[in-house]
PDB file of N, CA and C in Angstrom:
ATOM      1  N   UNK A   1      14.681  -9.331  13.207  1.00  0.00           N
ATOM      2  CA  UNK A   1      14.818  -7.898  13.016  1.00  0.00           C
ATOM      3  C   UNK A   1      15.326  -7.594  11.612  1.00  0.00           C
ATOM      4  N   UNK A   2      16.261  -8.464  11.016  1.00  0.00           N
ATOM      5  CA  UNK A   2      16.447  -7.899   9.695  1.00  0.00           C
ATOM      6  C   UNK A   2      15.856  -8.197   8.690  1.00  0.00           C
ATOM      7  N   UNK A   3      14.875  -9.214   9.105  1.00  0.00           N
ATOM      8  CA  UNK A   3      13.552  -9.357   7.707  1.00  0.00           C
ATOM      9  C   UNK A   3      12.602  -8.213   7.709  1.00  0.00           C
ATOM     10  N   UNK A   4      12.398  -7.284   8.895  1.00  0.00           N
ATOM     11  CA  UNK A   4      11.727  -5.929   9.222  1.00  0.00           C
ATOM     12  C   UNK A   4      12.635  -5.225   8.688  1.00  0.00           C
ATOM     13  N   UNK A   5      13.814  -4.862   8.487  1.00  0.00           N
ATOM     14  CA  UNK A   5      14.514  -3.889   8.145  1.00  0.00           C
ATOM     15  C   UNK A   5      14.846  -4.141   6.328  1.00  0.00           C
ATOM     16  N   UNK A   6      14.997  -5.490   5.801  1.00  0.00           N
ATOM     17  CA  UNK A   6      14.473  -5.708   4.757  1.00  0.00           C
ATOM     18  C   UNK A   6      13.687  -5.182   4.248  1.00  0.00           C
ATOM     19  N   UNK A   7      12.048  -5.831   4.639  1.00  0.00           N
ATOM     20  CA  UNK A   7      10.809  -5.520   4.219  1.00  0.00           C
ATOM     21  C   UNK A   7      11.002  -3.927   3.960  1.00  0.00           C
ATOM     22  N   UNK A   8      10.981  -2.936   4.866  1.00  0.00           N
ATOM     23  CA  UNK A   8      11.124  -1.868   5.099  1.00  0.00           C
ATOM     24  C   UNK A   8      12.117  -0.896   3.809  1.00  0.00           C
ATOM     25  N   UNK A   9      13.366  -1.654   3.821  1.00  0.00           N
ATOM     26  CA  UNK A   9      14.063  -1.361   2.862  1.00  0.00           C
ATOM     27  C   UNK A   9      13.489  -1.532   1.001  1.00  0.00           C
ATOM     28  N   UNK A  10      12.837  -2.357   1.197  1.00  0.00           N
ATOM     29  CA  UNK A  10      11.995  -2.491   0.056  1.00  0.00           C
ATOM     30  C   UNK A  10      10.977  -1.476  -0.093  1.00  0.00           C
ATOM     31  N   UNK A  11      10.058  -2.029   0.798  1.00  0.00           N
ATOM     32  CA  UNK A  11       8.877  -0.638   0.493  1.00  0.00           C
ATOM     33  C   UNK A  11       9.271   0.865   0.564  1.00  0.00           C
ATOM     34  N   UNK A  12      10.353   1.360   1.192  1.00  0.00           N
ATOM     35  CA  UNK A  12      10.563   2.400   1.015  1.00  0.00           C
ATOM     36  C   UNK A  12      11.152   2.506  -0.697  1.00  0.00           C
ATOM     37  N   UNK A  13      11.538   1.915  -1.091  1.00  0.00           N
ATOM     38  CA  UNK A  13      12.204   1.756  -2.611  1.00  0.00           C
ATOM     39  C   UNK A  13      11.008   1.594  -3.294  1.00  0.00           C
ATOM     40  N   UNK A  14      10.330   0.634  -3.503  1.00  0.00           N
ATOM     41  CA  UNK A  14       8.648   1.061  -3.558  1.00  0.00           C
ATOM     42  C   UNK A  14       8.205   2.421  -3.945  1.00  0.00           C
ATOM     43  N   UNK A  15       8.166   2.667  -2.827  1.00  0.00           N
ATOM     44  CA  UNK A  15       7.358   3.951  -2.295  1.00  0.00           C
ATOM     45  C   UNK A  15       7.556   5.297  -3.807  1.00  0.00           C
ATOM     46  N   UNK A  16       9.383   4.923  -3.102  1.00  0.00           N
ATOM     47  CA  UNK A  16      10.473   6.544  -3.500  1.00  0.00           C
ATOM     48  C   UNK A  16      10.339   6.110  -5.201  1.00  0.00           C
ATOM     49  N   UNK A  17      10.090   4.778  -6.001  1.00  0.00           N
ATOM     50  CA  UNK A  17       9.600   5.106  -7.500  1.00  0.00           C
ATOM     51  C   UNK A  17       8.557   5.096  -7.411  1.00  0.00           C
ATOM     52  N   UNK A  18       7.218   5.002  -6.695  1.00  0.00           N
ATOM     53  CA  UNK A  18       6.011   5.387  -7.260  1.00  0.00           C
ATOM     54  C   UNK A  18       5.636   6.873  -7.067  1.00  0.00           C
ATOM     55  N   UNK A  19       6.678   7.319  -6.356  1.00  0.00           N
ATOM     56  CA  UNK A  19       6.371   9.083  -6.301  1.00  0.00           C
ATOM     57  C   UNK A  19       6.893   9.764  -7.172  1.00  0.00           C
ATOM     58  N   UNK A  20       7.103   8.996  -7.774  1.00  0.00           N
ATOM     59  CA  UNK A  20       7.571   9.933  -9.430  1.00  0.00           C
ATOM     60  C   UNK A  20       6.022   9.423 -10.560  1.00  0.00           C
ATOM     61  N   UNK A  21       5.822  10.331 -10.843  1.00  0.00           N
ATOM     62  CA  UNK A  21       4.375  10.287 -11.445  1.00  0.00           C
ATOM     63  C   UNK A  21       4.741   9.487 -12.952  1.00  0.00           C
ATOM     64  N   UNK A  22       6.045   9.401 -13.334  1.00  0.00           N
ATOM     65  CA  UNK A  22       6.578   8.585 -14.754  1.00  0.00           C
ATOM     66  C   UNK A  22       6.268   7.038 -14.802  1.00  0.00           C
ATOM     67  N   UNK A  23       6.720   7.234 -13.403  1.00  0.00           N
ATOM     68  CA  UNK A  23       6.665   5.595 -12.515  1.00  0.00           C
ATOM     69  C   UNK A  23       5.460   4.877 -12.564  1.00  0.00           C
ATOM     70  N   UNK A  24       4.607   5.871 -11.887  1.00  0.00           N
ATOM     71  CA  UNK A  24       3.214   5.105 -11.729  1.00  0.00           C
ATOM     72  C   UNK A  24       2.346   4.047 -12.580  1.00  0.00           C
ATOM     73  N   UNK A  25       2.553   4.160 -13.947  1.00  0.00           N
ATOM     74  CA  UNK A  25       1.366   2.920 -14.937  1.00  0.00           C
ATOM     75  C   UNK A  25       2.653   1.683 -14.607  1.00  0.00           C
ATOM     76  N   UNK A  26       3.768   1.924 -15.183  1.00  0.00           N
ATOM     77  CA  UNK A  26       4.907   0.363 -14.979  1.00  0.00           C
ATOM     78  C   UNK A  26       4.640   0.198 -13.903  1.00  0.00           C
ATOM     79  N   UNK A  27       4.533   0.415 -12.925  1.00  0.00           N
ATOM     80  CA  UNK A  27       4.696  -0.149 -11.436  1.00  0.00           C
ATOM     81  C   UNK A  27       3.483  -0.910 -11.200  1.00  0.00           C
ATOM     82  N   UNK A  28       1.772  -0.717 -11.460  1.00  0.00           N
ATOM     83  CA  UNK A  28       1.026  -0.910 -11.810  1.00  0.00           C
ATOM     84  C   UNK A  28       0.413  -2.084 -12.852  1.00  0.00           C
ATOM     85  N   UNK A  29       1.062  -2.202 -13.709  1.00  0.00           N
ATOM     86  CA  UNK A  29       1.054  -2.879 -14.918  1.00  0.00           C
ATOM     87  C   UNK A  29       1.836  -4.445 -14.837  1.00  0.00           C
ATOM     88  N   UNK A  30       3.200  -3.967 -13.904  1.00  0.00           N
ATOM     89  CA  UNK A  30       3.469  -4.757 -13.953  1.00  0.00           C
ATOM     90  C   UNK A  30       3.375  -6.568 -13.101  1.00  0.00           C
ATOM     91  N   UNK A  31       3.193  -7.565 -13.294  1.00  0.00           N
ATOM     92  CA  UNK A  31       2.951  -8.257 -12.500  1.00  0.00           C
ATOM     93  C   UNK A  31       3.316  -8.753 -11.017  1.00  0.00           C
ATOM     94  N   UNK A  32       4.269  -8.473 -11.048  1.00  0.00           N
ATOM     95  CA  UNK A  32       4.651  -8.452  -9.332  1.00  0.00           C
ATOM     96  C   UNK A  32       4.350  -7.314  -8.266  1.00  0.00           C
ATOM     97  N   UNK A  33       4.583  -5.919  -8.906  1.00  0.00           N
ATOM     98  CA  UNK A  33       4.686  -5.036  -7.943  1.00  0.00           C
ATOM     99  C   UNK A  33       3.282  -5.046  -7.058  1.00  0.00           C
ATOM    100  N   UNK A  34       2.349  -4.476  -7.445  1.00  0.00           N
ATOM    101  CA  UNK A  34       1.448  -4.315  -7.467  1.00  0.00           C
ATOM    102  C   UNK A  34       0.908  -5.788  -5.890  1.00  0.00           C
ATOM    103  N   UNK A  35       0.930  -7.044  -6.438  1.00  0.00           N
ATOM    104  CA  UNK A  35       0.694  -8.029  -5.734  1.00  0.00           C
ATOM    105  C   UNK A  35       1.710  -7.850  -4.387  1.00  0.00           C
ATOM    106  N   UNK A  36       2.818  -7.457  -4.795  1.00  0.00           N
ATOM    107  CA  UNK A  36       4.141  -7.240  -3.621  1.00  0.00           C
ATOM    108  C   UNK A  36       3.117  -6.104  -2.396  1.00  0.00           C
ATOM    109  N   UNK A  37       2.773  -5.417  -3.330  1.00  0.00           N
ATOM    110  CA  UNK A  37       2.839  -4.029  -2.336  1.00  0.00           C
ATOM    111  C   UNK A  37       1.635  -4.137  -1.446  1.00  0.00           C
ATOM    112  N   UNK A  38       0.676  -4.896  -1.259  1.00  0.00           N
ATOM    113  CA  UNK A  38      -0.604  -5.299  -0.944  1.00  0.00           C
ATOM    114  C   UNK A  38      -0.223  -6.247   0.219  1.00  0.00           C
ATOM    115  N   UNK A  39       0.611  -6.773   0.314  1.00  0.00           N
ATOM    116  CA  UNK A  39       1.369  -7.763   0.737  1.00  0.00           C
ATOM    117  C   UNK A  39       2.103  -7.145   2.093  1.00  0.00           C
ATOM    118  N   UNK A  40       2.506  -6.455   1.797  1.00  0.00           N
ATOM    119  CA  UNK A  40       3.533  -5.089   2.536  1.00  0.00           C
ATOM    120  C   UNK A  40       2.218  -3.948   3.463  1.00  0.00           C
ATOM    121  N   UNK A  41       0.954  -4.184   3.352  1.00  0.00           N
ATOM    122  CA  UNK A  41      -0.097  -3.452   3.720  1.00  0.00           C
ATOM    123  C   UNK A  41      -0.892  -4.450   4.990  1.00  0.00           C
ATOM    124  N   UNK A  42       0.079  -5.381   4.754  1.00  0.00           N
ATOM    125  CA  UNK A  42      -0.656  -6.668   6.024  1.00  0.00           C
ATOM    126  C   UNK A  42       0.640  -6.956   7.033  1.00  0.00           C
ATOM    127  N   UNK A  43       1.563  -6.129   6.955  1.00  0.00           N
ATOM    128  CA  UNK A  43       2.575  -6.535   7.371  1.00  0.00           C
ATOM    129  C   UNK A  43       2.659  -5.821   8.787  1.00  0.00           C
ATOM    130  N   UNK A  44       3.388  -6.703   9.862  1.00  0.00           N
ATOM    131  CA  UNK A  44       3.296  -6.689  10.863  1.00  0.00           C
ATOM    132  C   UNK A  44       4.148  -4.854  12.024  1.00  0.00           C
ATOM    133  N   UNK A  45       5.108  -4.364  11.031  1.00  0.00           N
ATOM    134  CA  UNK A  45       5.689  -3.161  11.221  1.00  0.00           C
ATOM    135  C   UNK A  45       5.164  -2.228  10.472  1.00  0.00           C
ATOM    136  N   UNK A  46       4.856  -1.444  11.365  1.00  0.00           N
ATOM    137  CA  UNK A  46       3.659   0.169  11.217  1.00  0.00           C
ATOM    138  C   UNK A  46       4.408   0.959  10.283  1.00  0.00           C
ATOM    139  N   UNK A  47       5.427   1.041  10.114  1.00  0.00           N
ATOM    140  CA  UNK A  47       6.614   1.446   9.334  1.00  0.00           C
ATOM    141  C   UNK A  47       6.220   1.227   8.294  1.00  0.00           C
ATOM    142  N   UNK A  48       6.447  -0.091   7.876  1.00  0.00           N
ATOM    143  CA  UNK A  48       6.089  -0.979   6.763  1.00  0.00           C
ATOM    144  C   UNK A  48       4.709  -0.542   6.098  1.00  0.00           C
ATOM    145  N   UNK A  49       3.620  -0.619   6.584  1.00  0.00           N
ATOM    146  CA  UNK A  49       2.635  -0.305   6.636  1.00  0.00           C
ATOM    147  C   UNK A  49       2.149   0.932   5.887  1.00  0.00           C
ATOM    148  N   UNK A  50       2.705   1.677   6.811  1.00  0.00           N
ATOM    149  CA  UNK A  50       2.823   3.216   6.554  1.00  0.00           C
ATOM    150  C   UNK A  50       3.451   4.048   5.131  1.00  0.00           C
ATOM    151  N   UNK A  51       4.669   3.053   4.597  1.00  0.00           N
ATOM    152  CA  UNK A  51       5.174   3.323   3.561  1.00  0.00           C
ATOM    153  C   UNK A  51       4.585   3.023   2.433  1.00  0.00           C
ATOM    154  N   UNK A  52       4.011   1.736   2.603  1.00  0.00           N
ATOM    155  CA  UNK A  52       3.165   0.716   1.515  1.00  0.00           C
ATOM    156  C   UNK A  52       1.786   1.674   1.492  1.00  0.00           C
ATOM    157  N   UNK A  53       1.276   2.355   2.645  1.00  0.00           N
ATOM    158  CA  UNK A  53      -0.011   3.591   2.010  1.00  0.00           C
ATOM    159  C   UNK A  53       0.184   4.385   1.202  1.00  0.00           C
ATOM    160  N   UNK A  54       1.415   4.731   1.493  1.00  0.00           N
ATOM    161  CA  UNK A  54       2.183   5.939   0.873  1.00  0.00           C
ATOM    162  C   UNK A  54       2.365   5.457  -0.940  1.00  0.00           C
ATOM    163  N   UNK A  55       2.941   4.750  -0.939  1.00  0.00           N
ATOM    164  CA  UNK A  55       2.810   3.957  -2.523  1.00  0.00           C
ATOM    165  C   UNK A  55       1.802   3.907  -3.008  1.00  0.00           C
ATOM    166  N   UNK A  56       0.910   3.148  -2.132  1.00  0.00           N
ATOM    167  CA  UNK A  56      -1.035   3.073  -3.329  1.00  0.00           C
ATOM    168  C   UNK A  56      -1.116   4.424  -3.032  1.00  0.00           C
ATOM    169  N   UNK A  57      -1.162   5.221  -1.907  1.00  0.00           N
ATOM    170  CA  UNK A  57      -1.799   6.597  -2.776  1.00  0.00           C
ATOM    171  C   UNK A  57      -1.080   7.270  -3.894  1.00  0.00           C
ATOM    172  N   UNK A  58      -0.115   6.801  -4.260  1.00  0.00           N
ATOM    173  CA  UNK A  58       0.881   7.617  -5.345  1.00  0.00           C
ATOM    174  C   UNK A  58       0.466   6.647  -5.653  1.00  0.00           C
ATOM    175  N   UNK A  59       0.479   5.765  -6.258  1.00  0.00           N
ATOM    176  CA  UNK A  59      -0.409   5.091  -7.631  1.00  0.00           C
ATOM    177  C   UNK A  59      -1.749   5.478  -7.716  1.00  0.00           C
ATOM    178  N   UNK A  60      -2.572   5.812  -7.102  1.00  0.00           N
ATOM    179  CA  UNK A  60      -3.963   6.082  -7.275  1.00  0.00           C
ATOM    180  C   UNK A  60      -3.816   7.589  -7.883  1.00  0.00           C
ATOM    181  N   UNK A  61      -3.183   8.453  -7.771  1.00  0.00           N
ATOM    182  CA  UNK A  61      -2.784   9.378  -7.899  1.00  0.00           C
ATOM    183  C   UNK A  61      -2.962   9.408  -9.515  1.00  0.00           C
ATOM    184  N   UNK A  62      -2.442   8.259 -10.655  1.00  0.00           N
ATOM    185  CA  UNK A  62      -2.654   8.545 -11.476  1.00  0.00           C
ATOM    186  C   UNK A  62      -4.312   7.404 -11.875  1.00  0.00           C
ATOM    187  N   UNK A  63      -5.272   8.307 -12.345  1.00  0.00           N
ATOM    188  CA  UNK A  63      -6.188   8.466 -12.699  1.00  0.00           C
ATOM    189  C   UNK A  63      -6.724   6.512 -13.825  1.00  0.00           C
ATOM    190  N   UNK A  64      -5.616   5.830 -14.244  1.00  0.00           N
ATOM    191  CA  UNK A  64      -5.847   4.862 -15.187  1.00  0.00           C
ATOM    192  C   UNK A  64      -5.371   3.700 -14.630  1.00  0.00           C
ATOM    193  N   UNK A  65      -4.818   4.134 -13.175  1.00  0.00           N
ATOM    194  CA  UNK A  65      -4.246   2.738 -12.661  1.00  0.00           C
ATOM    195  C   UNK A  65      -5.364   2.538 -11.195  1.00  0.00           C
ATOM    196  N   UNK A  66      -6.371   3.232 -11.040  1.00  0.00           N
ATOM    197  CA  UNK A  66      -7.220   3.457 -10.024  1.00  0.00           C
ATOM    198  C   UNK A  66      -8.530   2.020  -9.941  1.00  0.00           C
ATOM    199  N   UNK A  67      -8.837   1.380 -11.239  1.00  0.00           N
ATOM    200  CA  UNK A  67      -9.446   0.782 -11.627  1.00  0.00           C
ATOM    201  C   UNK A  67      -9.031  -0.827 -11.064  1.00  0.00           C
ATOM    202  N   UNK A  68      -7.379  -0.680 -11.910  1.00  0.00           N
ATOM    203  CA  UNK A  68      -6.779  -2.313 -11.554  1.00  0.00           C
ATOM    204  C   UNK A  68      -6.072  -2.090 -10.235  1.00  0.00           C
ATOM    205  N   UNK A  69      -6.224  -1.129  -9.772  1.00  0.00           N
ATOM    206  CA  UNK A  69      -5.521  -1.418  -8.267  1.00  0.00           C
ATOM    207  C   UNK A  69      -7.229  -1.657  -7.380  1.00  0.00           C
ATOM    208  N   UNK A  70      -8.158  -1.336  -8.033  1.00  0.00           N
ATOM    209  CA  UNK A  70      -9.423  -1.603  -6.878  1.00  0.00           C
ATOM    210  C   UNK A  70      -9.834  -3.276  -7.388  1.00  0.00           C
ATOM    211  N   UNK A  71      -9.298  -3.683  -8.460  1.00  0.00           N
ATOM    212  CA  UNK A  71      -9.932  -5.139  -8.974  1.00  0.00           C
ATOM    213  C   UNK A  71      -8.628  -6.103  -8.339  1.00  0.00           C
ATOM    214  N   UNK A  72      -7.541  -5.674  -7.997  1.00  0.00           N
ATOM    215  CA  UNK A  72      -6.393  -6.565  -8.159  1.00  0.00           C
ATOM    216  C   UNK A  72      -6.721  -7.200  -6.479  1.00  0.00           C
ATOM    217  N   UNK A  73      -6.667  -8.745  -6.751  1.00  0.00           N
ATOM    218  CA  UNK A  73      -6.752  -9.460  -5.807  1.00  0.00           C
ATOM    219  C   UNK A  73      -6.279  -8.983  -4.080  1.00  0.00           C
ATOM    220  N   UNK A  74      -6.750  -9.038  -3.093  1.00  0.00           N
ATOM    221  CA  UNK A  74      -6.191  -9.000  -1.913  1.00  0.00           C
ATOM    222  C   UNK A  74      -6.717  -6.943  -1.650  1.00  0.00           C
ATOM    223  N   UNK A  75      -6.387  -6.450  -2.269  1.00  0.00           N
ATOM    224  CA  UNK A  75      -6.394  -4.950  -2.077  1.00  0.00           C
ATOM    225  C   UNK A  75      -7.083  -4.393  -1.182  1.00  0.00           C
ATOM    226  N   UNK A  76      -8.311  -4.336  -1.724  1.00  0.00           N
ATOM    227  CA  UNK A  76      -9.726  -3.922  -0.726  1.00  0.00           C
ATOM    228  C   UNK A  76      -9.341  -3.934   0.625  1.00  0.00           C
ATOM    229  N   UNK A  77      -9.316  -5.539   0.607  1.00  0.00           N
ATOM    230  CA  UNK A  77      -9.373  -6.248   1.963  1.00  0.00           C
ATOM    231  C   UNK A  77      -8.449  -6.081   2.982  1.00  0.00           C
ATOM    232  N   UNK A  78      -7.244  -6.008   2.108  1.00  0.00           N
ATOM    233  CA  UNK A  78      -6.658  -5.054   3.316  1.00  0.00           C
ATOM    234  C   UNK A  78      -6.000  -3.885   3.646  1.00  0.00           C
ATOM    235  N   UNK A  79      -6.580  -3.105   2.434  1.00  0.00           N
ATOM    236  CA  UNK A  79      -6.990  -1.462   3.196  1.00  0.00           C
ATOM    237  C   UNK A  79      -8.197  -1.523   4.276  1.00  0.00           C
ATOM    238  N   UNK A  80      -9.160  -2.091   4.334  1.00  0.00           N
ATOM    239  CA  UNK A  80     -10.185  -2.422   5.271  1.00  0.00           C
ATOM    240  C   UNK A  80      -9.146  -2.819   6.541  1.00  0.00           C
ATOM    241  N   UNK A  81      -8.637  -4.464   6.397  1.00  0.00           N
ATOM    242  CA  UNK A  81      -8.111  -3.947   7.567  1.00  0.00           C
ATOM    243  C   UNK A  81      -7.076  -3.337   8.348  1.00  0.00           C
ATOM    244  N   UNK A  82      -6.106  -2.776   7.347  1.00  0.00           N
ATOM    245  CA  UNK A  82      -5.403  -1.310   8.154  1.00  0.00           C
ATOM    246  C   UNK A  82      -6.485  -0.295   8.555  1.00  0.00           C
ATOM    247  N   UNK A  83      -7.538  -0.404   8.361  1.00  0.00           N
ATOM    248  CA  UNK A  83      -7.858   1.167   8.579  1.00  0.00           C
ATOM    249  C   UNK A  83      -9.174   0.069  10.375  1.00  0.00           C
ATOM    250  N   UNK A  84      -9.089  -0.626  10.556  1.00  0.00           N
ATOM    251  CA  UNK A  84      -9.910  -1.529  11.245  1.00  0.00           C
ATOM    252  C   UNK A  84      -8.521  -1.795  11.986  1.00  0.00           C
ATOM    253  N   UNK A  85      -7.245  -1.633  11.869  1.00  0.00           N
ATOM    254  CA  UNK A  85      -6.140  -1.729  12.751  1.00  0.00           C
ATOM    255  C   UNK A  85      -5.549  -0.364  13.665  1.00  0.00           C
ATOM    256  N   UNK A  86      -5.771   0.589  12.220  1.00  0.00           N
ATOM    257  CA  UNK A  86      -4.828   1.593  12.923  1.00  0.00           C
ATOM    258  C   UNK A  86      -5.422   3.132  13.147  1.00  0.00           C
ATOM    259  N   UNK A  87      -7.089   2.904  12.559  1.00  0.00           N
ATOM    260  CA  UNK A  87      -7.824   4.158  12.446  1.00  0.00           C
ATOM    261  C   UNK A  87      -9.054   4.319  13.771  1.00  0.00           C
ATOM    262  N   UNK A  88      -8.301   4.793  14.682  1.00  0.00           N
ATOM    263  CA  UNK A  88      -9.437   4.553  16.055  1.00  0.00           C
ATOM    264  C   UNK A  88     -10.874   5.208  15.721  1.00  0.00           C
ATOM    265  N   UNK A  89     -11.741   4.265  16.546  1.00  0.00           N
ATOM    266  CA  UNK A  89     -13.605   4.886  15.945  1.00  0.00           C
ATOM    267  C   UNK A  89     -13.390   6.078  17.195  1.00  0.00           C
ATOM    268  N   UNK A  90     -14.506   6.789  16.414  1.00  0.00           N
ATOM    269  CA  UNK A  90     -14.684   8.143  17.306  1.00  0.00           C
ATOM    270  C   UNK A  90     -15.843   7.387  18.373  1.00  0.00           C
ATOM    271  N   UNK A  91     -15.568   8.026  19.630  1.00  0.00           N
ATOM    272  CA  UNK A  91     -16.936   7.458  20.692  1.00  0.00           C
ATOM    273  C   UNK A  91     -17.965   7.952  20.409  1.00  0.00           C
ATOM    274  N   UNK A  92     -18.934   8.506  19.581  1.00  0.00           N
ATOM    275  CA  UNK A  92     -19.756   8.630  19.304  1.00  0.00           C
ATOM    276  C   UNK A  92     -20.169   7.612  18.068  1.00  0.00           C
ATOM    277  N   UNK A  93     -19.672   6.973  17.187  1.00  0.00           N
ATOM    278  CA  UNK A  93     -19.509   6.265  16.303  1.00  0.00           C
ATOM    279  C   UNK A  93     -19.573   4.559  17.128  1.00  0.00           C
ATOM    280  N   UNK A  94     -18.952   4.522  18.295  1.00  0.00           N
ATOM    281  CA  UNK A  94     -18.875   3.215  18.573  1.00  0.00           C
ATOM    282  C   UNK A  94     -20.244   3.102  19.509  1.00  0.00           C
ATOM    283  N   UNK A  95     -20.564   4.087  19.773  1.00  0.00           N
ATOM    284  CA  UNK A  95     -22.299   3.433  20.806  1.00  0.00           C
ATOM    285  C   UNK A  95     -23.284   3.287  20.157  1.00  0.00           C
TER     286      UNK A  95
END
């Protein structure tokens, strides 16, 4: 429980500097975050999860970091599968 409340404690810290729009290229740029936060998007608490969306969309938000967050290793793949985890198909979509 307190490696969840960890994790959690992080990505919300995460989160709360990439919502400052000053924030966004360093956070981006720099070599860890970026790999961290992708990381935090596979993670097993919805919480977790949830906060770490909240971050890439405030980085995508600015317009020059949209590029290396779609090339940066791991990314894609698992926004695919959060949204293949937590985004139910409509029944018309699944027949």
């Amino acid at each position: 429980m307190s490696g969840e409340m960890d994790a959690l404690a992080v990505v919300n810290q995460l989160r709360d500097l990439a919502a400052d729009p000053l924030n966004r290229r360093v956070i981006v740029e720099d070599h860890g975050c970026l790999p961290g936060l992708i990381l935090f998007l596979d993670h097993t608490n919805p919480q977790v999860v949830y906060s770490a969306l909240l971050a890439v969309r405030y980085l995508a938000e600015c317009r020059a970091n949209r590029e290396k967050m779609k090339d940066e290793l791991g990314m894609m793949l698992s926004l695919q599968n959060v949204m293949q985890k937590y985004v139910p198909v409509p029944p018309a979509a699944a027949a």
